[in-house]
Protein backbone atom coordinates (compact mmCIF):
# COMPACT_ATOMS: atom_id res chain seq x y z
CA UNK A 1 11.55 -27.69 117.38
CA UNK A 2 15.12 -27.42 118.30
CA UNK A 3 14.69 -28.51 121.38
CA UNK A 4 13.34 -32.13 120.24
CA UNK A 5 15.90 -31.85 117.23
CA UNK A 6 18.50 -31.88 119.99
CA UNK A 7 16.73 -34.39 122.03
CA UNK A 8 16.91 -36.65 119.18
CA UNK A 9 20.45 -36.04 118.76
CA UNK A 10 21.53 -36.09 122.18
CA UNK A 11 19.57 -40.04 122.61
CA UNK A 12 21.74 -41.26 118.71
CA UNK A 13 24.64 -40.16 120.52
CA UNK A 14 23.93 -41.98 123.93
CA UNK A 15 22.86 -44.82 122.09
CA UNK A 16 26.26 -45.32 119.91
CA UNK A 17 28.37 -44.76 122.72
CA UNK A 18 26.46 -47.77 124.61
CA UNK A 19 26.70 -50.58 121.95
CA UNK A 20 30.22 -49.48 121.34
CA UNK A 21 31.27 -50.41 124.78
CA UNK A 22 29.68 -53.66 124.94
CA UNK A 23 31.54 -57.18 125.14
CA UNK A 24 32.39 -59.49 122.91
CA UNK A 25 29.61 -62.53 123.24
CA UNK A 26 31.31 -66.07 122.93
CA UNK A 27 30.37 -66.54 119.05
CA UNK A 28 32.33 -63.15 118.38
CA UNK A 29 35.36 -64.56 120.44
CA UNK A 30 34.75 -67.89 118.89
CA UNK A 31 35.01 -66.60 115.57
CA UNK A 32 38.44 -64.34 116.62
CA UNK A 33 40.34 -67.69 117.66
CA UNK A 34 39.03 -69.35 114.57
CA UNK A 35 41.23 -66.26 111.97
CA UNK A 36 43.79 -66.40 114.75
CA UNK A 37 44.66 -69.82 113.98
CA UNK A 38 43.68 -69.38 110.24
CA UNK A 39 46.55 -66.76 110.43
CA UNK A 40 48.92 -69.07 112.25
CA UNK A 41 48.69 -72.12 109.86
CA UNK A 42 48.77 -69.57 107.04
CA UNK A 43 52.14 -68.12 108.27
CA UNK A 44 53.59 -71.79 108.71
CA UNK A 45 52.49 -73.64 105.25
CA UNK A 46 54.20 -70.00 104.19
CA UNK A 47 56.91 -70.61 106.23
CA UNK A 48 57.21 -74.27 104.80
CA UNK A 49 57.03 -73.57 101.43
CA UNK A 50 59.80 -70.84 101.64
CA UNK A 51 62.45 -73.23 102.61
């Protein structure tokens, strides 16, 4: 019983550290440069509007 118990913990852990390490797929960096530039034009209308 505590052998499978730790089995079963042992493969969760393996498991997490794998999709935690994986790369970014094109949609994901896609979607990054899409709230980077959100951000930017945010900062300048602030920026603008300041003045």
């Amino acid at each position: 019983m505590k052998k499978s118990i730790f089995t079963i913990i042992a493969l969760a852990l393996f498991t997490i550290s794998i999709s935690s390490c994986r790369e970014k797929t094109t949609a994901e960096k896609a979607g990054d440069a899409v709230e980077e530039g959100i951000e930017e034009v945010t900062d300048e209308v602030d920026d603008a509007t300041k003045k």
